[in-house]
N, C-alpha and C. Protein backbone atom coordinates (compact mmCIF):
# COMPACT_ATOMS: atom_id res chain seq x y z
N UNK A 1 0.90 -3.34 -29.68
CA UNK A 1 1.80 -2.68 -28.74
C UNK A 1 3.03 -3.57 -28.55
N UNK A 2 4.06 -3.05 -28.76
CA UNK A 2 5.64 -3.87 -28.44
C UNK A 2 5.99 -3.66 -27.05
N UNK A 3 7.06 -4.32 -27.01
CA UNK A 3 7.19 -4.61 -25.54
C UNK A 3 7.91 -3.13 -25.07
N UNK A 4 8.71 -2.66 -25.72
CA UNK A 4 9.19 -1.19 -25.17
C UNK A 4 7.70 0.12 -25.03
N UNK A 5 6.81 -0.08 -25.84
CA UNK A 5 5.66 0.46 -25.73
C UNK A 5 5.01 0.65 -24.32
N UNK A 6 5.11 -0.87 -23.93
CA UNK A 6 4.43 -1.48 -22.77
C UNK A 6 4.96 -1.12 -21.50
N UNK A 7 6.71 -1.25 -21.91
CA UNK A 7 7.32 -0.73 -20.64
C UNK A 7 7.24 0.38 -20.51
N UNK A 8 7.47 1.34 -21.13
CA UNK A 8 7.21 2.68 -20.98
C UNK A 8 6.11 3.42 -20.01
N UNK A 9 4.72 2.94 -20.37
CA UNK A 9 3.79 2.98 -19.97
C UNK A 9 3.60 2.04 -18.64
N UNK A 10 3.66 1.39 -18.41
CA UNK A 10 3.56 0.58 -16.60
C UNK A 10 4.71 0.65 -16.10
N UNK A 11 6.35 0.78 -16.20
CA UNK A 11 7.30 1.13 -15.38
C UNK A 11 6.86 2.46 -14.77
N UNK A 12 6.42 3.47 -15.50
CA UNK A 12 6.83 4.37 -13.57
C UNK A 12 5.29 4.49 -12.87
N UNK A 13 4.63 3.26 -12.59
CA UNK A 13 4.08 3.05 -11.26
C UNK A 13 4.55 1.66 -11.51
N UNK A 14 5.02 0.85 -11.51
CA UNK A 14 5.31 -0.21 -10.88
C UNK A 14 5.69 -0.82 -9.58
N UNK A 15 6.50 0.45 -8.98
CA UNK A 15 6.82 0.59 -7.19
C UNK A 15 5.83 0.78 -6.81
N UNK A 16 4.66 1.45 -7.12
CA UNK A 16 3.44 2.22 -6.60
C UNK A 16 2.57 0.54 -6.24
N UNK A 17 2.65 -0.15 -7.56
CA UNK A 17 1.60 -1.58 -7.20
C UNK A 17 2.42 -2.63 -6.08
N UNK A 18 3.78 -2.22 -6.50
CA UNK A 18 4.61 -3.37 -5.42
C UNK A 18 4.15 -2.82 -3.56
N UNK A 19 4.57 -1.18 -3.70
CA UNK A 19 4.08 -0.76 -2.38
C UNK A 19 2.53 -0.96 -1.98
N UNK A 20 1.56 -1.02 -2.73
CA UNK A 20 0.07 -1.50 -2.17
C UNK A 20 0.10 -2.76 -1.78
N UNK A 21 0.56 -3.62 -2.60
CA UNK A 21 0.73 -5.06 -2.41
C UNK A 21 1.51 -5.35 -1.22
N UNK A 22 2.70 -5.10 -1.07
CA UNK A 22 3.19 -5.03 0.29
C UNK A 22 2.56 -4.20 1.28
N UNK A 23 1.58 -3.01 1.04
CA UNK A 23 0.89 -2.81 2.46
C UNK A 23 -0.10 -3.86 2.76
N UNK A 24 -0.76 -4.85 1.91
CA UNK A 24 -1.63 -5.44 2.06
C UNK A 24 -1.30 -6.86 2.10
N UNK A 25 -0.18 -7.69 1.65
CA UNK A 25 0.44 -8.92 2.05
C UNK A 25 1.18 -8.97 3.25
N UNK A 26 2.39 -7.32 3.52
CA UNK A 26 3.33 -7.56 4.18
C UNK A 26 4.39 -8.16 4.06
N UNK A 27 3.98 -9.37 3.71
CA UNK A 27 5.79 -10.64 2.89
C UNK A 27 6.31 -9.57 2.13
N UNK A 28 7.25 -9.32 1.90
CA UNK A 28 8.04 -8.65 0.25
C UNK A 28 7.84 -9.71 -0.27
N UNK A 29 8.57 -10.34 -0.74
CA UNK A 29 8.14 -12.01 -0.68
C UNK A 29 6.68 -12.27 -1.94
N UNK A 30 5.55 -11.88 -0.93
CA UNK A 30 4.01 -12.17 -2.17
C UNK A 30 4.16 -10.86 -2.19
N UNK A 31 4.64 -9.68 -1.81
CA UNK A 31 4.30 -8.37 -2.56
C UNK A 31 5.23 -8.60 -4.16
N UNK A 32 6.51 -8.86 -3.74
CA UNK A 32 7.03 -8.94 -5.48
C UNK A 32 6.32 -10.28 -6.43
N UNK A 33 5.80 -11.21 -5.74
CA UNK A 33 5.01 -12.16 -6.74
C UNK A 33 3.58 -11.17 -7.00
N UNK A 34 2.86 -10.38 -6.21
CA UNK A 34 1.63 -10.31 -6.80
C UNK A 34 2.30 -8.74 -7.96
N UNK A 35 3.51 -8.25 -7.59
CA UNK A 35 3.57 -7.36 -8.73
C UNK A 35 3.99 -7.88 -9.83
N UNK A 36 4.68 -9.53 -9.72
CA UNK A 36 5.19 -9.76 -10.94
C UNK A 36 3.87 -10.22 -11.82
N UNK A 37 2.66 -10.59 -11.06
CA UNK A 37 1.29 -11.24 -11.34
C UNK A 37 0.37 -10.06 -12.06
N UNK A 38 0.38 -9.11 -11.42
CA UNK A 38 -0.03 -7.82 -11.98
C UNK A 38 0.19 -7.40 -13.64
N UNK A 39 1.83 -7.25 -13.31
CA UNK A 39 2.17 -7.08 -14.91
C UNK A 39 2.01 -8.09 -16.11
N UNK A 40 2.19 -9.04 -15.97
CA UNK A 40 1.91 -10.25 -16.65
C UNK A 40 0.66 -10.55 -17.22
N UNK A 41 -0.68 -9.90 -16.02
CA UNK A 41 -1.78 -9.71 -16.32
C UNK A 41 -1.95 -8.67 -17.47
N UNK A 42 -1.42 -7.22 -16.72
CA UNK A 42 -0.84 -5.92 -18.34
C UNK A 42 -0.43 -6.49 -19.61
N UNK A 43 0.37 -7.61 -19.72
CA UNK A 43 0.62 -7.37 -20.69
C UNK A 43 -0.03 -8.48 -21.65
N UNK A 44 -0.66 -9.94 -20.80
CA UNK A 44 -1.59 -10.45 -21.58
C UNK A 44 -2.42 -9.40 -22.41
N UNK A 45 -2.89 -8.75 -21.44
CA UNK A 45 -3.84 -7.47 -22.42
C UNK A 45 -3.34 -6.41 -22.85
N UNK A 46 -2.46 -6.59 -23.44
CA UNK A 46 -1.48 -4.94 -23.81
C UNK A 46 -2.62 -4.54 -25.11
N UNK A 47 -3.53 -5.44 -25.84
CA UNK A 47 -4.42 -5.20 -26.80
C UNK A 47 -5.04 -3.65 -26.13
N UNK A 48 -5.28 -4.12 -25.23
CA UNK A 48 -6.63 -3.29 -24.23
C UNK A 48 -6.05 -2.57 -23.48
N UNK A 49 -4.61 -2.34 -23.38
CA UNK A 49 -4.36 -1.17 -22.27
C UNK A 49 -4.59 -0.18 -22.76
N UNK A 50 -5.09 0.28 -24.02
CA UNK A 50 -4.87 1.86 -24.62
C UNK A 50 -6.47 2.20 -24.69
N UNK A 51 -7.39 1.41 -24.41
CA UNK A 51 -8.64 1.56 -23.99
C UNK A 51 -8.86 2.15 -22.54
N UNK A 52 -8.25 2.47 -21.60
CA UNK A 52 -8.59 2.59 -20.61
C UNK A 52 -7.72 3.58 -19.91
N UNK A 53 -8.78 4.42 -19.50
CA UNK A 53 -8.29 5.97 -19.73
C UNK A 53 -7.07 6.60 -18.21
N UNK A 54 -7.00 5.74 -17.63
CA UNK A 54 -5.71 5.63 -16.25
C UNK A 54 -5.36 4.51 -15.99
N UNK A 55 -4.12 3.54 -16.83
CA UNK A 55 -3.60 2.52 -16.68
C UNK A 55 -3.52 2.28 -15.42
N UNK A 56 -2.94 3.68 -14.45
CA UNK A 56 -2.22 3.54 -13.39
C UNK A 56 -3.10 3.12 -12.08
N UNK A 57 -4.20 3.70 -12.68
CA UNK A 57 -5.81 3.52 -11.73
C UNK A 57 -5.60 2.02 -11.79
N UNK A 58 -6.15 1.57 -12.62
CA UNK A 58 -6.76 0.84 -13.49
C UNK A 58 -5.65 -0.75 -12.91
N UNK A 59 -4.28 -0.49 -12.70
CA UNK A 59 -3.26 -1.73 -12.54
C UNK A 59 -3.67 -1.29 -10.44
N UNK A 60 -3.52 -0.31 -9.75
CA UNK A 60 -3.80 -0.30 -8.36
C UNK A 60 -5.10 -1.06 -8.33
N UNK A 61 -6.36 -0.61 -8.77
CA UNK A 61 -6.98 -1.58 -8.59
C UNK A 61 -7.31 -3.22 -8.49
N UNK A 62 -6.18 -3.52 -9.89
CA UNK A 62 -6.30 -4.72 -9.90
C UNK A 62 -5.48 -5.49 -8.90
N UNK A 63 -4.20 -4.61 -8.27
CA UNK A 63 -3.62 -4.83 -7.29
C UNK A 63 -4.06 -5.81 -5.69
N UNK A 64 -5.16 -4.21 -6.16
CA UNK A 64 -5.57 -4.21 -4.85
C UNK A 64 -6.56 -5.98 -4.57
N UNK A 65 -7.12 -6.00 -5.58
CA UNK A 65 -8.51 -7.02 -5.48
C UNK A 65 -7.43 -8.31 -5.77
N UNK A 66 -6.32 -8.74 -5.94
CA UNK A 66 -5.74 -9.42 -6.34
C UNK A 66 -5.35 -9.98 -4.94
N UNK A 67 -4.86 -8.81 -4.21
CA UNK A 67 -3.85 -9.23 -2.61
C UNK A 67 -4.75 -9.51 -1.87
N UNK A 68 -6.36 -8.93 -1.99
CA UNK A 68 -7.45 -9.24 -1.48
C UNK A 68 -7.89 -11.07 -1.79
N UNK A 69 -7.89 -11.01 -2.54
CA UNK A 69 -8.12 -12.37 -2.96
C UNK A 69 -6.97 -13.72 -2.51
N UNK A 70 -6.05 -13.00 -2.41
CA UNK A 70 -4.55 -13.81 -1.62
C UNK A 70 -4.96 -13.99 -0.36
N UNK A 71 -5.25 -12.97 0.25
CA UNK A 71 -5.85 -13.04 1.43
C UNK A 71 -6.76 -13.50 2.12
N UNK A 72 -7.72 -14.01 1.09
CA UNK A 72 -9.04 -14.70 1.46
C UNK A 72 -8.51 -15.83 1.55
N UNK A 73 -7.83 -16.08 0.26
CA UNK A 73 -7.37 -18.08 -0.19
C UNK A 73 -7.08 -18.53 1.31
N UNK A 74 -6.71 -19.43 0.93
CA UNK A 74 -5.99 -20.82 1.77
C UNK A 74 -4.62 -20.34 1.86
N UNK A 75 -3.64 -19.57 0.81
CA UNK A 75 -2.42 -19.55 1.06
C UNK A 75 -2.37 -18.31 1.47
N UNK A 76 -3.05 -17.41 2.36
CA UNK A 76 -3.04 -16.73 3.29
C UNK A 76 -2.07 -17.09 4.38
N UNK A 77 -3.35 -17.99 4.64
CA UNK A 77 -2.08 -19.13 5.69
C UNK A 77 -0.68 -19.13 5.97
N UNK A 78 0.17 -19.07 4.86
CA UNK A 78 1.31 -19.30 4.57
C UNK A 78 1.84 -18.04 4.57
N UNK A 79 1.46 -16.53 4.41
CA UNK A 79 2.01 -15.55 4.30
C UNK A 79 3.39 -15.51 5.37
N UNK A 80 3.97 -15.16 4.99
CA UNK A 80 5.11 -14.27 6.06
C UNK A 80 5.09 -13.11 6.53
N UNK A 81 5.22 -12.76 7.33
CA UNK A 81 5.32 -11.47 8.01
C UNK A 81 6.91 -11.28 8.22
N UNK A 82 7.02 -10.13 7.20
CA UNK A 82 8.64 -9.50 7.23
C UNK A 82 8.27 -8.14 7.04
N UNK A 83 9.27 -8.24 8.29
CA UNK A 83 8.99 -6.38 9.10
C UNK A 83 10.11 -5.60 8.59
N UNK A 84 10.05 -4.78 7.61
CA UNK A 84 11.41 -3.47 7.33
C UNK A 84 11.77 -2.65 7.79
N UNK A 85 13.34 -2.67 8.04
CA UNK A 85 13.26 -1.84 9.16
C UNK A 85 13.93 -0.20 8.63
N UNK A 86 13.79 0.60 9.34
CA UNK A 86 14.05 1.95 8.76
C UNK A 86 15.39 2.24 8.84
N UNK A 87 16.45 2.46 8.50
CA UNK A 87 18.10 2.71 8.68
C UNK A 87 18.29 4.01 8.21
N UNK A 88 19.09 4.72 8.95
CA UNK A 88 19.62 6.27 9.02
C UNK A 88 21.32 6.13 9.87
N UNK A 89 22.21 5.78 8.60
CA UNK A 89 23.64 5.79 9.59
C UNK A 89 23.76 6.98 10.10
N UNK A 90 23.41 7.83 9.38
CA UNK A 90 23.69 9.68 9.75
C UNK A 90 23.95 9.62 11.52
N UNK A 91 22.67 9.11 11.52
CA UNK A 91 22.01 9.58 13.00
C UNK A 91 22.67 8.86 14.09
N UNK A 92 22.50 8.90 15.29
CA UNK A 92 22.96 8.51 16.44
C UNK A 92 22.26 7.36 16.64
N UNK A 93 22.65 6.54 17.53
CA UNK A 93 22.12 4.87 17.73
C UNK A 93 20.98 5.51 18.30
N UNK A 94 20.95 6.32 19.26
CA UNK A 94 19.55 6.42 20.17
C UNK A 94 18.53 6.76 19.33
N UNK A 95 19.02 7.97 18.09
CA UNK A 95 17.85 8.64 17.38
C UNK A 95 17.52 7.49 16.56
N UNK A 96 18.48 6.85 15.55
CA UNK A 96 18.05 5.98 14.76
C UNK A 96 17.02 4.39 15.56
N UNK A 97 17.26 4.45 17.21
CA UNK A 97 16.52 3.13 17.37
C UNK A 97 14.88 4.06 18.10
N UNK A 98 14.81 5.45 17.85
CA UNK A 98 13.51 6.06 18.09
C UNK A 98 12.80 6.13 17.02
N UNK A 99 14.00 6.84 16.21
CA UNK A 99 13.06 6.69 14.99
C UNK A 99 12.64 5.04 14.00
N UNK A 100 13.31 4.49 14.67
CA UNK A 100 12.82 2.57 13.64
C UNK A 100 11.60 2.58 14.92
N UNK A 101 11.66 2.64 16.37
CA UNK A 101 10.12 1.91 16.88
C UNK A 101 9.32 2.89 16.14
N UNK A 102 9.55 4.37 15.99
CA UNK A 102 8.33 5.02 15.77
C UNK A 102 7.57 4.38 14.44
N UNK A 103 8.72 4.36 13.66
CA UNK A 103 8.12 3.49 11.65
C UNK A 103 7.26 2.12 12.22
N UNK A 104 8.02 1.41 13.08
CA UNK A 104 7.50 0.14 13.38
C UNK A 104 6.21 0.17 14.39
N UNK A 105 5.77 1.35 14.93
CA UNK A 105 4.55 1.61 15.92
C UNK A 105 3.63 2.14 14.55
N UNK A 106 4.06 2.59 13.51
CA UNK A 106 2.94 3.21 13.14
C UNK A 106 2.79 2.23 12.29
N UNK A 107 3.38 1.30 11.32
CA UNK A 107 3.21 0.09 10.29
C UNK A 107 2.05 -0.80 10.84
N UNK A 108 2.39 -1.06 12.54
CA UNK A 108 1.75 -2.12 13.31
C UNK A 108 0.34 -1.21 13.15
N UNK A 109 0.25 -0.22 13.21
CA UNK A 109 -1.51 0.49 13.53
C UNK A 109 -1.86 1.15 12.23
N UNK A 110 -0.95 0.56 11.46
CA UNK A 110 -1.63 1.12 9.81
C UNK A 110 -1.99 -0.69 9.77
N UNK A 111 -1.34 -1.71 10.10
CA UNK A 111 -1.52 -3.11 9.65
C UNK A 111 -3.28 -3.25 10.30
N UNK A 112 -3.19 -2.82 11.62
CA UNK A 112 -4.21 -3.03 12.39
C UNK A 112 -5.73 -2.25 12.60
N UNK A 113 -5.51 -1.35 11.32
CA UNK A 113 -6.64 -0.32 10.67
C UNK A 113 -7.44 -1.52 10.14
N UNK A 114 -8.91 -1.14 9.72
CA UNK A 114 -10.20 -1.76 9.02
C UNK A 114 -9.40 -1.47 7.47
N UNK A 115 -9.39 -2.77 6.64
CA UNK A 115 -8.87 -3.00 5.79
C UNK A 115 -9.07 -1.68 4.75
N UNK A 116 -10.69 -1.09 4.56
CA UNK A 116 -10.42 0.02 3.87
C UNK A 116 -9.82 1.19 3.84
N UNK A 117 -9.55 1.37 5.56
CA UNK A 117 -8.60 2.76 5.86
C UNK A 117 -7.42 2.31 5.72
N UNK A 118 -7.01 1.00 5.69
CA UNK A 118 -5.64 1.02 5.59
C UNK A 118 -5.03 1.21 3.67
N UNK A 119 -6.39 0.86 3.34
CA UNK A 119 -5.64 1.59 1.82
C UNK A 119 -5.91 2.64 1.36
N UNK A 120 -7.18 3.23 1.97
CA UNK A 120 -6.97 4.73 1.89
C UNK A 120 -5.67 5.29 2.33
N UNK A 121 -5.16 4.86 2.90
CA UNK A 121 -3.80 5.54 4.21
C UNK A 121 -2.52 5.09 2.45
N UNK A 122 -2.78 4.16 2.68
CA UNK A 122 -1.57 3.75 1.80
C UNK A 122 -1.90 4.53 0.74
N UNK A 123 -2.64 4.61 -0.02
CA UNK A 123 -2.71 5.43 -1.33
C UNK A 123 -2.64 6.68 -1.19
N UNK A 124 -3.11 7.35 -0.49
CA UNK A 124 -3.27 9.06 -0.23
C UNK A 124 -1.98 9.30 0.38
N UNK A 125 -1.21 8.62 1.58
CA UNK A 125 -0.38 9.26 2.44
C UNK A 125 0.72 8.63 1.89
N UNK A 126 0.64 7.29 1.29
CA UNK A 126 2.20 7.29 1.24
C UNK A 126 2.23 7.20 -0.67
N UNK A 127 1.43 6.56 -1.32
CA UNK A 127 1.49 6.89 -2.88
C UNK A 127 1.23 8.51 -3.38
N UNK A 128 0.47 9.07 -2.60
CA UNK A 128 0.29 10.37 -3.29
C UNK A 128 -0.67 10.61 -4.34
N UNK A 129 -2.14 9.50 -3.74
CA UNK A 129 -2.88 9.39 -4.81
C UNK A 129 -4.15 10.94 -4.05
N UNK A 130 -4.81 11.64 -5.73
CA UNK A 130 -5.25 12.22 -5.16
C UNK A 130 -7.04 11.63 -4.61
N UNK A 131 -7.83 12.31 -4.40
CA UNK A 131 -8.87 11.66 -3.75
C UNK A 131 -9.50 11.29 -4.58
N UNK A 132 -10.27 11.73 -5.83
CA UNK A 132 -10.61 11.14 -6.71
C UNK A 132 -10.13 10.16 -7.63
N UNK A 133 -8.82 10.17 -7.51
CA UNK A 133 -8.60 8.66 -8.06
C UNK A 133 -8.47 7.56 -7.18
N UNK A 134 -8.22 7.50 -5.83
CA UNK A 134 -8.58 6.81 -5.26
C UNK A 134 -10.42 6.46 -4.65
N UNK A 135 -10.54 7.55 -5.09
CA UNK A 135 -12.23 6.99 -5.17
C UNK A 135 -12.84 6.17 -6.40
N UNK A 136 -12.34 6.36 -7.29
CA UNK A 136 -12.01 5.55 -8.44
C UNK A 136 -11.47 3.82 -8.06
N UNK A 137 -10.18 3.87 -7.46
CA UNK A 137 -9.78 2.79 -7.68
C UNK A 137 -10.56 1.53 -6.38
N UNK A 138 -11.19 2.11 -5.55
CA UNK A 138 -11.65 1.30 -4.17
C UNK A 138 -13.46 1.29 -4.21
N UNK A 139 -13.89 2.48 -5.58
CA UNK A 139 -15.23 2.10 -5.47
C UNK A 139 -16.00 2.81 -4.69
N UNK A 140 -15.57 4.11 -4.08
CA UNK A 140 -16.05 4.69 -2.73
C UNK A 140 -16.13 5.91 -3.73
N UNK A 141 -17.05 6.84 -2.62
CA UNK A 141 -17.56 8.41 -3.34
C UNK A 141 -16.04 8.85 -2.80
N UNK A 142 -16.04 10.16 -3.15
CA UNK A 142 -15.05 11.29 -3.03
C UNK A 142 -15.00 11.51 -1.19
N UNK A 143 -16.12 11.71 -0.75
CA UNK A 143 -16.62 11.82 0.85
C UNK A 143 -16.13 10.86 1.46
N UNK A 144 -16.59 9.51 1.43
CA UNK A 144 -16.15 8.27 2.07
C UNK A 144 -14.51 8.31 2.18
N UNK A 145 -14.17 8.68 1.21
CA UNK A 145 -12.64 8.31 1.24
C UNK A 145 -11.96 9.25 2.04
N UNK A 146 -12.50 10.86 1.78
CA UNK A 146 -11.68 11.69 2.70
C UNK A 146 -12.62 11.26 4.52
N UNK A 147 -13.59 10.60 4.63
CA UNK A 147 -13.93 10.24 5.97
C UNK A 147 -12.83 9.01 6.35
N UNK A 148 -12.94 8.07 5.84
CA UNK A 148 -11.95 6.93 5.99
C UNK A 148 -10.84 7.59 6.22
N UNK A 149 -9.88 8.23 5.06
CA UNK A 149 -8.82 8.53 5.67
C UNK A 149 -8.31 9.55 6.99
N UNK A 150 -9.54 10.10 7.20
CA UNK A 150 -9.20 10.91 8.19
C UNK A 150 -9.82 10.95 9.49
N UNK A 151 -10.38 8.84 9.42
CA UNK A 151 -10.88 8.18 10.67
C UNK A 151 -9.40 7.61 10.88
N UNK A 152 -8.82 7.02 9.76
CA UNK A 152 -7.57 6.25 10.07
C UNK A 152 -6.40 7.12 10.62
N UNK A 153 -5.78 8.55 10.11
CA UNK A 153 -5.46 9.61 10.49
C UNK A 153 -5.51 9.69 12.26
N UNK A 154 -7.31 9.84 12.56
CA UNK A 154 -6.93 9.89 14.00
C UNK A 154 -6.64 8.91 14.83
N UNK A 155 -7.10 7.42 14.42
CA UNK A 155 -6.76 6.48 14.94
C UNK A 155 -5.16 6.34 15.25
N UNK A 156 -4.33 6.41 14.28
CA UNK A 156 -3.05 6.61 14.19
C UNK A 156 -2.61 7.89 15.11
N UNK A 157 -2.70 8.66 15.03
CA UNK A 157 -2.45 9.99 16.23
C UNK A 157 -2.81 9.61 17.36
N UNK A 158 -3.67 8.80 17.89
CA UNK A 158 -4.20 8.53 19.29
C UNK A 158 -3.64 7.51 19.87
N UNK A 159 -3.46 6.37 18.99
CA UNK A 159 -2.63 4.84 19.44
C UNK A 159 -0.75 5.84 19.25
N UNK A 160 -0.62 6.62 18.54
CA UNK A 160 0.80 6.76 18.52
C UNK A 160 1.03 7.81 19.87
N UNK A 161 0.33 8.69 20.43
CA UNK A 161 -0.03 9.72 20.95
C UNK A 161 0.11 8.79 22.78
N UNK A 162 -1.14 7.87 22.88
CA UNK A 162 -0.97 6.78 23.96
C UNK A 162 0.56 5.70 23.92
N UNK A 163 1.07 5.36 23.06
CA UNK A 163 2.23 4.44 23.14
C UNK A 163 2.95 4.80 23.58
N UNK A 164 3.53 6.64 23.23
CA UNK A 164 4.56 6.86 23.25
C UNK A 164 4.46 7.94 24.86
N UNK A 165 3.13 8.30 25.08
CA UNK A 165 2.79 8.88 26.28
C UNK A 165 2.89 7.71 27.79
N UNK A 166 2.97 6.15 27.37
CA UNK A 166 2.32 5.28 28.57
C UNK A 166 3.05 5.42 29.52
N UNK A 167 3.07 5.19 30.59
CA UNK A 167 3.67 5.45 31.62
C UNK A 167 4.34 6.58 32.01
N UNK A 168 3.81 7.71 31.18
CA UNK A 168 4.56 9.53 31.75
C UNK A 168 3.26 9.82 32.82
N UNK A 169 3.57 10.61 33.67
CA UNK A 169 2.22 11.14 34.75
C UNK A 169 3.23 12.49 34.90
């Protein structure tokens, strides 16, 4: 396999592994090192990518167990926490600073989900993975995953539902 071969085939999910990685590091920072770590891994084995029947599965997963493993280390420690913020010039200062807490209320209670709903959440709601391949890529039945995501679902509706309700009577 040549290198235009290679690109072809892992460029269009490549945002897809950078966005898991950043739901699960947070830094941009180790999200663009563990995607540059990812591919590098692809293409040591470009022998073997044509063996395996959803690259795209197949690189999220390794994603995933990769940022997992960042996370366990020692240089956990060291992560950064860099918060993005949502920008809309269109809009009016008031709408645009409702709509950045709302992105930034729900990031904080997608961060603060049980590590498996938070990548169910990330893969289904914001990659657009369908359920069986994300049951695929995390190791879970077809069931588990639509339960997970739609424990994390209400969790998120109830903490967003209370934040934005506190102090109305």
């Amino acid at each position: 396999m040549n290198q235009k071969e290679f690109l072809n085939i892992v460029m269009p999910f490549k945002d897809k592994v950078f966005r898991l990685a950043k739901r699960l590091l947070v830094s941009t920072e180790e999200a663009e090192d563990a995607t540059q770590e990812i591919l590098l891994k692809l293409w040591s084995n470009k022998s073997k990518i044509t063996k395996y029947n959803n690259v795209e599965a197949f690189s999220m997963t390794m994603t995933k167990n990769f940022c997992l493993d960042k996370l366990k280390s020692k240089q956990a420690q060291n992560l950064k926490i860099v918060h993005s913020n949502y920008q809309d010039h269109k809009v009016s200062l008031q709408k645009e600073l409702e709509a950045n807490d709302s992105v930034n209320w729900v990031a904080k209670i997608i961060e603060a989900l049980p590590e498996q709903q938070k990548m169910v959440v990330q893969l289904r709601d914001i990659e657009q993975y369908d359920y069986d391949e994300i049951a695929k890529m995390l190791n879970m039945n077809n069931t588990a995953v639509r339960v997970a995501l739609s424990r994390a679902r209400k969790t998120i509706r109830e903490q967003l539902t209370n934040t934005h309700n506190y102090g109305i009577k």
